[in-house]
C-alpha atoms as a PDB file:
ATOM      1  CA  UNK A   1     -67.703  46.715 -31.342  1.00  0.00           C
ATOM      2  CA  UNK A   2     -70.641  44.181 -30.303  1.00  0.00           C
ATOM      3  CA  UNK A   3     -73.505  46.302 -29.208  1.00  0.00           C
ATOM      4  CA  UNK A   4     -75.831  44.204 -27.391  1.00  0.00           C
ATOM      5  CA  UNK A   5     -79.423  45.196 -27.649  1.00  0.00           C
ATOM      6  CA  UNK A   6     -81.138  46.563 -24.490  1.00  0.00           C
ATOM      7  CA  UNK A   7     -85.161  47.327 -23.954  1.00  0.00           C
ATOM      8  CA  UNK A   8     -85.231  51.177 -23.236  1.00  0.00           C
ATOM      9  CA  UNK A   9     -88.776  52.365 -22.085  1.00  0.00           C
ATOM     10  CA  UNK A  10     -90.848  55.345 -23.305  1.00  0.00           C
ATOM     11  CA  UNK A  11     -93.246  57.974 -22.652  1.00  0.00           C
ATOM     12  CA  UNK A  12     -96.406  58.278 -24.472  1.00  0.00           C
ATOM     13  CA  UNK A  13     -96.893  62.427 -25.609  1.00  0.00           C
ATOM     14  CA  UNK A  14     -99.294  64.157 -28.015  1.00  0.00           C
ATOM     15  CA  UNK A  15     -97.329  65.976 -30.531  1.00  0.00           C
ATOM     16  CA  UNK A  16     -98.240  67.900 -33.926  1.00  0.00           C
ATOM     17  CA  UNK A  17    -101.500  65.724 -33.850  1.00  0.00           C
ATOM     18  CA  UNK A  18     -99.611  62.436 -33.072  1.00  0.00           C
ATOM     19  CA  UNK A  19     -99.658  60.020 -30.465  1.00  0.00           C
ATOM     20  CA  UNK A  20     -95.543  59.265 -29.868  1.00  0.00           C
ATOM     21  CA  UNK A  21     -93.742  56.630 -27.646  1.00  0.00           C
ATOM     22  CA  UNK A  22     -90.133  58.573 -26.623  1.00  0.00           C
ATOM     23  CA  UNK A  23     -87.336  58.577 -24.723  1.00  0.00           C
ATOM     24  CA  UNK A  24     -85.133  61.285 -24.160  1.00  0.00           C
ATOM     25  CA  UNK A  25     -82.079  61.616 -25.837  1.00  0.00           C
ATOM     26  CA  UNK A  26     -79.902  62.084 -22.556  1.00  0.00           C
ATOM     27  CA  UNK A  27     -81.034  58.005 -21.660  1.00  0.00           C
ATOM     28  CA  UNK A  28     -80.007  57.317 -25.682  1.00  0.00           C
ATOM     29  CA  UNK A  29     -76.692  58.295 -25.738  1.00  0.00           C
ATOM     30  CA  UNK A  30     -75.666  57.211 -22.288  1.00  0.00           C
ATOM     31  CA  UNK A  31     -77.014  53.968 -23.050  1.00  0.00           C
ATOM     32  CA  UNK A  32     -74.560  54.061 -26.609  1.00  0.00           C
ATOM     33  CA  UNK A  33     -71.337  55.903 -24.430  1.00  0.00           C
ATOM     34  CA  UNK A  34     -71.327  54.919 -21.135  1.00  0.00           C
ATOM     35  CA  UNK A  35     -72.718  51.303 -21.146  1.00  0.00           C
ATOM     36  CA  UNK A  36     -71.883  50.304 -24.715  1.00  0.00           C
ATOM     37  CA  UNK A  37     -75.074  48.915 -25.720  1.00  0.00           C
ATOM     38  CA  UNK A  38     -77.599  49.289 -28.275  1.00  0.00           C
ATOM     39  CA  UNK A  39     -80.601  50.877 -26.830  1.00  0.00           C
ATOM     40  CA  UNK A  40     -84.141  49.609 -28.500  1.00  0.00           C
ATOM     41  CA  UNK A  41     -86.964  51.791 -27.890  1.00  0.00           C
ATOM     42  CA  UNK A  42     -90.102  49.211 -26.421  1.00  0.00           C
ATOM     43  CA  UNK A  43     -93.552  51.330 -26.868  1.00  0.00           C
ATOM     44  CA  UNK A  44     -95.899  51.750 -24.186  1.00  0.00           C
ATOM     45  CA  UNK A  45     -98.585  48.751 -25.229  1.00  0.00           C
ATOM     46  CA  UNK A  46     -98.949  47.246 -21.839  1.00  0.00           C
ATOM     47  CA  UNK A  47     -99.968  43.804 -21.813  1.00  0.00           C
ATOM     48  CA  UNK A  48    -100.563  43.923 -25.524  1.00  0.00           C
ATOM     49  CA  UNK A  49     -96.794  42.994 -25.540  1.00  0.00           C
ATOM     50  CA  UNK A  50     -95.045  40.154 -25.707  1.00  0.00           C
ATOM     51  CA  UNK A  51     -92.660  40.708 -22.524  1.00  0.00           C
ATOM     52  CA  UNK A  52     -91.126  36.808 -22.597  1.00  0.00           C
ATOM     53  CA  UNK A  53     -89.983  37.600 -26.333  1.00  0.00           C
ATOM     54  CA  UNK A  54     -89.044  40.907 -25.651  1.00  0.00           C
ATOM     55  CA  UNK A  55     -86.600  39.722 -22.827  1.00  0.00           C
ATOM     56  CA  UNK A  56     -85.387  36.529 -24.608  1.00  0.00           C
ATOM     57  CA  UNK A  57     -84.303  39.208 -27.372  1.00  0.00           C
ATOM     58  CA  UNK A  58     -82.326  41.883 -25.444  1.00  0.00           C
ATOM     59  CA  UNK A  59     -79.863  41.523 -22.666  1.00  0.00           C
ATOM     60  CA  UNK A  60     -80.687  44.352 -20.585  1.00  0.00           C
ATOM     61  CA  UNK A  61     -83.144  46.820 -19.935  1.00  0.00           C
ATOM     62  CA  UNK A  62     -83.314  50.699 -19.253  1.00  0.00           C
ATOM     63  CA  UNK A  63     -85.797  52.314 -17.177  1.00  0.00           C
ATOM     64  CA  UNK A  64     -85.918  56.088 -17.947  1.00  0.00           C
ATOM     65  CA  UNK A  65     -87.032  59.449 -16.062  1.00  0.00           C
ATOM     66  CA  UNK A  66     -89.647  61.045 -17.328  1.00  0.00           C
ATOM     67  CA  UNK A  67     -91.839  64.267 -15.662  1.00  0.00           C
ATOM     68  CA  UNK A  68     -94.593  61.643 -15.356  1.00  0.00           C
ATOM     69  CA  UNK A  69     -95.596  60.306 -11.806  1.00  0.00           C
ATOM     70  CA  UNK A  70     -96.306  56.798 -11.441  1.00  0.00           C
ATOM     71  CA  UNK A  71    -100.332  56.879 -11.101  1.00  0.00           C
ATOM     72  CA  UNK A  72    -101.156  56.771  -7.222  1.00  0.00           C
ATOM     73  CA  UNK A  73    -103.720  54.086  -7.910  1.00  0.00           C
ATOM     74  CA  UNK A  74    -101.061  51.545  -8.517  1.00  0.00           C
ATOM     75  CA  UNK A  75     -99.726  51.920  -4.721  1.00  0.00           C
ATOM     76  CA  UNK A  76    -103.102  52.968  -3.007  1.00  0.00           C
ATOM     77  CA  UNK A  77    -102.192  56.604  -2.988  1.00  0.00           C
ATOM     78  CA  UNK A  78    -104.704  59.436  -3.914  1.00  0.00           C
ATOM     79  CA  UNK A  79    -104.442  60.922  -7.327  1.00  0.00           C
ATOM     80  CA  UNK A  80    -104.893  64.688  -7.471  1.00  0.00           C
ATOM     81  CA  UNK A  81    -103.831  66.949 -10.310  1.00  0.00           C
ATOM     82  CA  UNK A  82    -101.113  68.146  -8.522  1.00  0.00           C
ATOM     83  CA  UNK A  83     -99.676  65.490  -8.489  1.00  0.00           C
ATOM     84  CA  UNK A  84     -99.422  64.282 -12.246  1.00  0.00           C
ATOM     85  CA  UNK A  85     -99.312  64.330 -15.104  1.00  0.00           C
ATOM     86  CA  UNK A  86     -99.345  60.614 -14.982  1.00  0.00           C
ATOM     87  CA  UNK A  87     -98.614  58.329 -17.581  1.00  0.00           C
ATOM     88  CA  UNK A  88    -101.248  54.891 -17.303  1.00  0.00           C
ATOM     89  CA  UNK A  89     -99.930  53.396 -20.708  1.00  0.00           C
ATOM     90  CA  UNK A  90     -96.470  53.458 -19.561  1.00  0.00           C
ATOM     91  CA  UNK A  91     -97.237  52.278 -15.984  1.00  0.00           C
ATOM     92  CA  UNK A  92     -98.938  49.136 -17.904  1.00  0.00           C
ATOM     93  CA  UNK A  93     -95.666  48.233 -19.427  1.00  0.00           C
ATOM     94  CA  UNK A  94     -92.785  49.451 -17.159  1.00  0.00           C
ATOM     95  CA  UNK A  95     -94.308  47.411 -14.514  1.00  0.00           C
ATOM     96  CA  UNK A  96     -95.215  44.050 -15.511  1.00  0.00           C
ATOM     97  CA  UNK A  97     -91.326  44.571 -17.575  1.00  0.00           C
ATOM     98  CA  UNK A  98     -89.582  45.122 -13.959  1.00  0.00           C
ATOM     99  CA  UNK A  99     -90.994  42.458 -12.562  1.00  0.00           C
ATOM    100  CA  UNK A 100     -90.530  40.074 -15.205  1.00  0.00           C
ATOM    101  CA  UNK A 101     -87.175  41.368 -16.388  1.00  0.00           C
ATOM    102  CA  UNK A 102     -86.053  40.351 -12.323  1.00  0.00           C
ATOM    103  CA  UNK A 103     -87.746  37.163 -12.558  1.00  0.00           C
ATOM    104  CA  UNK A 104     -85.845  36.141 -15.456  1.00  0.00           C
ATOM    105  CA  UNK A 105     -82.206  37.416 -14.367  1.00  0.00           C
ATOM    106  CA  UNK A 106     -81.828  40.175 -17.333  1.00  0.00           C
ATOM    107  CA  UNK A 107     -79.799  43.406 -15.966  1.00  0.00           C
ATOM    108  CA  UNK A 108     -82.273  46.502 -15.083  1.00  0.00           C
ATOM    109  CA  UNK A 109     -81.035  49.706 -14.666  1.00  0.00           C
ATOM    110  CA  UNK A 110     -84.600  52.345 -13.679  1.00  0.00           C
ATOM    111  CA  UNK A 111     -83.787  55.843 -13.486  1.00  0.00           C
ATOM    112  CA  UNK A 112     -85.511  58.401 -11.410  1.00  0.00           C
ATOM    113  CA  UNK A 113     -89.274  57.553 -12.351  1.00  0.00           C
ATOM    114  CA  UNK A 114     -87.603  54.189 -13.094  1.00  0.00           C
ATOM    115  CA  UNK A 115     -86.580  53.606  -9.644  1.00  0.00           C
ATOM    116  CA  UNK A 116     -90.247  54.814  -8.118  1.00  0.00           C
ATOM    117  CA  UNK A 117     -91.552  52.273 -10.973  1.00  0.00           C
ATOM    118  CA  UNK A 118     -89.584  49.421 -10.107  1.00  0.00           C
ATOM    119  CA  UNK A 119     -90.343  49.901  -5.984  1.00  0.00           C
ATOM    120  CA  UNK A 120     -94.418  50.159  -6.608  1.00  0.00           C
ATOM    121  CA  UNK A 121     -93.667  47.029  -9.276  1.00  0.00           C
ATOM    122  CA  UNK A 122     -91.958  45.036  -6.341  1.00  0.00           C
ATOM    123  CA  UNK A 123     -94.749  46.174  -3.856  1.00  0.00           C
ATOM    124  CA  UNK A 124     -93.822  49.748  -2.349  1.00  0.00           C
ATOM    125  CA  UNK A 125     -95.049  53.458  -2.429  1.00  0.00           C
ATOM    126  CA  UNK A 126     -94.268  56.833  -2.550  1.00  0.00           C
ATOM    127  CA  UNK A 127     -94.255  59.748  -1.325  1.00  0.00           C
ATOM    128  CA  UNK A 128     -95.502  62.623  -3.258  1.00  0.00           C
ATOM    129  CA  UNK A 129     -93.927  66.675  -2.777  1.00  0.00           C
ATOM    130  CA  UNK A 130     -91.181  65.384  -0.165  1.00  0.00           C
ATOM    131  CA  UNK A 131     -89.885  68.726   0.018  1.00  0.00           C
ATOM    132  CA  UNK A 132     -92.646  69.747   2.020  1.00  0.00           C
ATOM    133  CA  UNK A 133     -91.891  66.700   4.980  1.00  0.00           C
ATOM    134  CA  UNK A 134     -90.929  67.921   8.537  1.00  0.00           C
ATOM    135  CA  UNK A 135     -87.086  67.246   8.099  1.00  0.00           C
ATOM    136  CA  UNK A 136     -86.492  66.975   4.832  1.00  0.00           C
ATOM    137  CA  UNK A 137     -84.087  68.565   2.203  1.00  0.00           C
ATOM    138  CA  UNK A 138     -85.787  70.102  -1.172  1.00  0.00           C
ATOM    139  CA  UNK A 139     -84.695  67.596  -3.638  1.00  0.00           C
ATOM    140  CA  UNK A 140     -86.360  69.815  -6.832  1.00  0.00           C
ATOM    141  CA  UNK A 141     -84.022  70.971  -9.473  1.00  0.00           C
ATOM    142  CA  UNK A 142     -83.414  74.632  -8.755  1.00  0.00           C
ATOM    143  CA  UNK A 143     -85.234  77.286 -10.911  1.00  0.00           C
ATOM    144  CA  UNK A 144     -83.264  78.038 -14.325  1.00  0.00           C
ATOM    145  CA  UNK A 145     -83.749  77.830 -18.158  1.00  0.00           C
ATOM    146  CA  UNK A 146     -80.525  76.326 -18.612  1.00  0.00           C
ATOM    147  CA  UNK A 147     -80.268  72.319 -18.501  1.00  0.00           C
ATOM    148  CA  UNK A 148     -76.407  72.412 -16.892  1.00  0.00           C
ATOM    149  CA  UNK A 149     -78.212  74.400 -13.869  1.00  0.00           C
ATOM    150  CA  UNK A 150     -81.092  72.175 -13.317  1.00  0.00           C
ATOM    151  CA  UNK A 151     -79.112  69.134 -13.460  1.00  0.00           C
ATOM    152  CA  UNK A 152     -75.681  70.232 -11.821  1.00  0.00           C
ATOM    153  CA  UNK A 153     -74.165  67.873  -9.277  1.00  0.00           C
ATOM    154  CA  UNK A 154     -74.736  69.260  -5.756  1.00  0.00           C
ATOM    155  CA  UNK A 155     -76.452  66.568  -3.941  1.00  0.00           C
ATOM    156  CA  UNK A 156     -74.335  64.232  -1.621  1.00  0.00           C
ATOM    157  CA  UNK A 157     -75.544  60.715  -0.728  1.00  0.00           C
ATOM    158  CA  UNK A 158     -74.028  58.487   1.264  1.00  0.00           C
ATOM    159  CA  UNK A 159     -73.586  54.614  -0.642  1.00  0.00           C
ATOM    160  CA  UNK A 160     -73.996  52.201   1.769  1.00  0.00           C
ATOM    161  CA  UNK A 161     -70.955  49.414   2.411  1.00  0.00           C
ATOM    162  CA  UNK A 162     -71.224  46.264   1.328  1.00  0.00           C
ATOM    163  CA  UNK A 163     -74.342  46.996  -1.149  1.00  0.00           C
ATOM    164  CA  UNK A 164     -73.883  46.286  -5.179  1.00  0.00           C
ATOM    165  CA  UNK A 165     -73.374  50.259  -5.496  1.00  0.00           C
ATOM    166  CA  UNK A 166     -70.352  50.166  -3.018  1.00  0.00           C
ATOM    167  CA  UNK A 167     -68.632  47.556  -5.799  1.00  0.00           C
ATOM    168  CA  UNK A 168     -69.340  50.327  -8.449  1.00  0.00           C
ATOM    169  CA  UNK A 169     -68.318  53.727  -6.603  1.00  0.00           C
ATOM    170  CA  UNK A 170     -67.207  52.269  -2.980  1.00  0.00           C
ATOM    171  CA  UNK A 171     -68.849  52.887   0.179  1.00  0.00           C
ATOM    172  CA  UNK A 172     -68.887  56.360   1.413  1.00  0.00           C
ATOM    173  CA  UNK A 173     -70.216  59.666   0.255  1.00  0.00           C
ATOM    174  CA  UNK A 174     -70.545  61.249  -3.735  1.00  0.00           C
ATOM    175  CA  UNK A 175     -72.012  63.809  -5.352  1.00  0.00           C
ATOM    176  CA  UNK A 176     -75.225  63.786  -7.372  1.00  0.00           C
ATOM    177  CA  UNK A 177     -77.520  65.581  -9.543  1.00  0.00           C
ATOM    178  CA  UNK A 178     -81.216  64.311  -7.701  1.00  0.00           C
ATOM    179  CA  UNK A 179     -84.032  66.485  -8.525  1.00  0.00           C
ATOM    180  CA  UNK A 180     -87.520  65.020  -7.724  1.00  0.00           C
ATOM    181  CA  UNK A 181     -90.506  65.931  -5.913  1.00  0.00           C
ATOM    182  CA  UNK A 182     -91.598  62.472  -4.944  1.00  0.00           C
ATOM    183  CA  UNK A 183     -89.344  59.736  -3.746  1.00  0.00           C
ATOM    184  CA  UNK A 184     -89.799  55.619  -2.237  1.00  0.00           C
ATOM    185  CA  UNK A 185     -91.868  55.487   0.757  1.00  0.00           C
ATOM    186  CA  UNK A 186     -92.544  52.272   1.794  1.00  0.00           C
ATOM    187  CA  UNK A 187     -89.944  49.937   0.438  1.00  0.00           C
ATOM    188  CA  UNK A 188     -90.861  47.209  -1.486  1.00  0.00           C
ATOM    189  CA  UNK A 189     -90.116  43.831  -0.144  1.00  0.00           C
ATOM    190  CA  UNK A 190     -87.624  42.482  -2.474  1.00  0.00           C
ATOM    191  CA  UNK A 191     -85.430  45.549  -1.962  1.00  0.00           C
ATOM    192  CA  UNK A 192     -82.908  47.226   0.036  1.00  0.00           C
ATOM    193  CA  UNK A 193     -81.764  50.559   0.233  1.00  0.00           C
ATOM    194  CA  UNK A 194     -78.469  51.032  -1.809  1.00  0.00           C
ATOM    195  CA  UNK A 195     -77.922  55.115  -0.902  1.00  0.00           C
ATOM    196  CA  UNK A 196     -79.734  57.565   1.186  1.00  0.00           C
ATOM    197  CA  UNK A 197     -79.654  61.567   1.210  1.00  0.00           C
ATOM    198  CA  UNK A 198     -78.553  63.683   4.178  1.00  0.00           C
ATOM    199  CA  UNK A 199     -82.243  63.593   4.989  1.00  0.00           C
ATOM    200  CA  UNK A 200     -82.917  59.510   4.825  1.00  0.00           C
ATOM    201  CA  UNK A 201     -84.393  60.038   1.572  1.00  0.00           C
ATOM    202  CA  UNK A 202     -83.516  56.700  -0.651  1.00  0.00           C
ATOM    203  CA  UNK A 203     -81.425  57.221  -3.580  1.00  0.00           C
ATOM    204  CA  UNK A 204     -80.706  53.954  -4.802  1.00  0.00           C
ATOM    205  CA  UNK A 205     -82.176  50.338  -4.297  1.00  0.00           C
ATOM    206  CA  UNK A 206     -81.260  47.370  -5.323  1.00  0.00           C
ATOM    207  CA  UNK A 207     -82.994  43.795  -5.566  1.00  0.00           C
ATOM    208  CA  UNK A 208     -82.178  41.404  -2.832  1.00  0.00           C
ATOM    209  CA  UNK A 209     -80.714  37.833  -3.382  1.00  0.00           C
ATOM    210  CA  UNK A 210     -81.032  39.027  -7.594  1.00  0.00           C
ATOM    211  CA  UNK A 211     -79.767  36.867 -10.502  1.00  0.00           C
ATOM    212  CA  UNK A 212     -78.434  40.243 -12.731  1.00  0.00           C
ATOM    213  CA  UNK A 213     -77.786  43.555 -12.010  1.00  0.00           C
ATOM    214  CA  UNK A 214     -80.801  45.149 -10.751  1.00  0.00           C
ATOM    215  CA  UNK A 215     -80.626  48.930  -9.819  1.00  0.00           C
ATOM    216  CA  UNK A 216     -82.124  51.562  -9.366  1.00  0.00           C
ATOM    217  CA  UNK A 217     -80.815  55.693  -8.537  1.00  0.00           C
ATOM    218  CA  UNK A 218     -82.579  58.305  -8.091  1.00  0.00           C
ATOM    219  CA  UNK A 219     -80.464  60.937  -9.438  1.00  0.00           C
ATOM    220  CA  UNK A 220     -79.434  61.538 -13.457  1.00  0.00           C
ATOM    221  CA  UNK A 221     -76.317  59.629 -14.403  1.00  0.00           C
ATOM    222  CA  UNK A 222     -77.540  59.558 -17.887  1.00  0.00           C
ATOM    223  CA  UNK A 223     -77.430  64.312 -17.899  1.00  0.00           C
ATOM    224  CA  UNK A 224     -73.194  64.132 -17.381  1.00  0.00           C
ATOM    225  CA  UNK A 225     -72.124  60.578 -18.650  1.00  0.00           C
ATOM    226  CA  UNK A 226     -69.276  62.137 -21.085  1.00  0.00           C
ATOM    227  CA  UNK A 227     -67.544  64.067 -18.216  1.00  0.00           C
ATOM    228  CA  UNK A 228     -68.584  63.028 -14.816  1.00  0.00           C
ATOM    229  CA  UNK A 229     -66.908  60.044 -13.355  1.00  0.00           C
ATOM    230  CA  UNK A 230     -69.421  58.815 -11.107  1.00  0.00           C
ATOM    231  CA  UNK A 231     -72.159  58.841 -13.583  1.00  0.00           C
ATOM    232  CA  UNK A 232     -70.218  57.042 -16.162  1.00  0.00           C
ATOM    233  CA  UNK A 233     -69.432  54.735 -13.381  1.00  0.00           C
ATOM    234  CA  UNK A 234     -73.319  53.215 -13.190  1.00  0.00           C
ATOM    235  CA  UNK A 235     -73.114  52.784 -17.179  1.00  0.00           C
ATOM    236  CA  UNK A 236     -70.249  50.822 -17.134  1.00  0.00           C
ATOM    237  CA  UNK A 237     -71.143  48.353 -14.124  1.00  0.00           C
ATOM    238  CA  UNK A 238     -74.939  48.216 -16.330  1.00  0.00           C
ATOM    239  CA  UNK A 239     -72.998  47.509 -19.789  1.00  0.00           C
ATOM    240  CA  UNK A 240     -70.948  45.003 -18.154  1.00  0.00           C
ATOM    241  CA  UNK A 241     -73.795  43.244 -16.873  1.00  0.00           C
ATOM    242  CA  UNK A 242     -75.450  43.181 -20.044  1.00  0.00           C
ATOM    243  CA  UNK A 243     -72.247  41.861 -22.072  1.00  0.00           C
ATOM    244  CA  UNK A 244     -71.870  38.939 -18.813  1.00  0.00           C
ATOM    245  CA  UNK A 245     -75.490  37.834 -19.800  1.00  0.00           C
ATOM    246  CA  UNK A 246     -75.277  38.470 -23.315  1.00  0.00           C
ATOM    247  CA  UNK A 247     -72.334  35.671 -23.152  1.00  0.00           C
ATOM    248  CA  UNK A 248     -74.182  33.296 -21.011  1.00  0.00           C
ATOM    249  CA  UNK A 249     -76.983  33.427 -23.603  1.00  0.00           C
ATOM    250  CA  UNK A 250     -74.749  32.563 -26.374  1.00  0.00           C
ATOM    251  CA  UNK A 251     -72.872  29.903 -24.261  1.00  0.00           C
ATOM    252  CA  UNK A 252     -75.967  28.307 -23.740  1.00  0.00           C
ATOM    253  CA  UNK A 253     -76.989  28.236 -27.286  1.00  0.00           C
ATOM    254  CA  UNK A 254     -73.442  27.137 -28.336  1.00  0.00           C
ATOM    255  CA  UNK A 255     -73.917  24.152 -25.687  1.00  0.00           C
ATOM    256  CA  UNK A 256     -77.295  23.420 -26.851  1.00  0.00           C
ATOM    257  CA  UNK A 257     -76.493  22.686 -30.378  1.00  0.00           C
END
């Protein structure tokens, strides 16, 4: 089966006396089952890379969760330790990726830090420990050493009708696994709101008047992809996105020559 290659981002951690760029396995293999592609790790070099090549290469790209915060600097918020750990060297290339990855038409899918990423790329903020907001629902992942019970589906959001997410699960109410502590404030421009929480938090945006697929959820498709429809639902509508612009690529080449 034709994998076609998409840009997956990573974290940069210290390990064993090494500086790594990662991604966690979770994003991996739901990238390989549920969307059919071939994911291609892109390290955290900010402008150092070549983003143009990277994009004319791939066909989609992946923004992952991570337990990094986007740095408040980047959206004129305050930085405090509380708040972090932060991440700089991947805020230098998730960013400038977004926004060039839209610009260009390739399918993004951002996931949880991904989605706060690609609203402070297009222009937006966030705000930080949500939970403790007059109003609002505790989004964090309950307290548990066990990865099912962190990341079970309990969460209902409500998709909104007519949006791109309502053509992938239909308009109306799922269930989720959210678990964050900080969530989209002001929204950026370029976006609308694809699915809010009981309490008006936003759980998915999407990029107005955009020339791919280009998502973003704040919940973790990528933690139940082998058994949960919904979340193999998103992987599917991202893979087939990639494979529509994979063949317009090679249509264009073929037409070219």
């Amino acid at each position: 089966m034709h994998q076609p290659l998409v840009a997956i981002s990573t974290d940069v951690r210290q390990f064993d006396n090494y500086t790594w760029h990662a991604a966690p396995q979770q994003y991996l293999e739901a990238a390989i089952t549920g969307a059919g592609v071939f994911p291609l790790l892109v390290p955290s070099f900010g402008d150092r890379l070549d983003f143009d090549e990277l994009l004319s290469s791939v066909d989609g790209v992946m923004v992952t969760g991570s337990k990094s915060n986007v740095h408040p600097s980047l959206y004129g918020g305050d930085a405090s330790e509380a708040n972090g750990p932060y991440d700089p060297a991947r805020d230098a290339t998730t960013l400038p990726l977004i926004r060039r990855a839209i610009e260009r038409g390739v399918p993004l899918l951002a996931i949880c830090r991904g989605i706060q990423e690609m609203n402070v790329a297009l222009g937006g903020t966030l705000g930080t420990e949500i939970q403790e907001r007059e109003g609002s629902l505790d989004h964090r992942a309950p307290v548990s050493d066990k990865q099912d019970e962190r990341f079970a589906i309990h969460q209902t959001i409500s998709i909104k009708p007519d949006s791109c997410l309502a053509g992938v699960f239909g308009a109306g109410d799922i269930k989720v696994n959210s678990l964050h502590r900080q969530a989209i404030d002001r929204l950026g421009p370029k976006l609308q709101i694809e699915a809010v929480a009981g309490d008006g938090t936003v759980e998915a945006v999407s990029v107005r008047d955009a020339r791919a697929f280009a998502v973003g959820v704040q919940w973790h498709p990528e933690y139940w992809v082998k058994s949960d429809s919904n979340s193999v639902k998103i992987f599917r509508a991202f893979g087939d996105a990639v494979r529509l612009h994979a063949a317009a690529k090679a249509g264009a080449r073929a037409a070219a020559e």
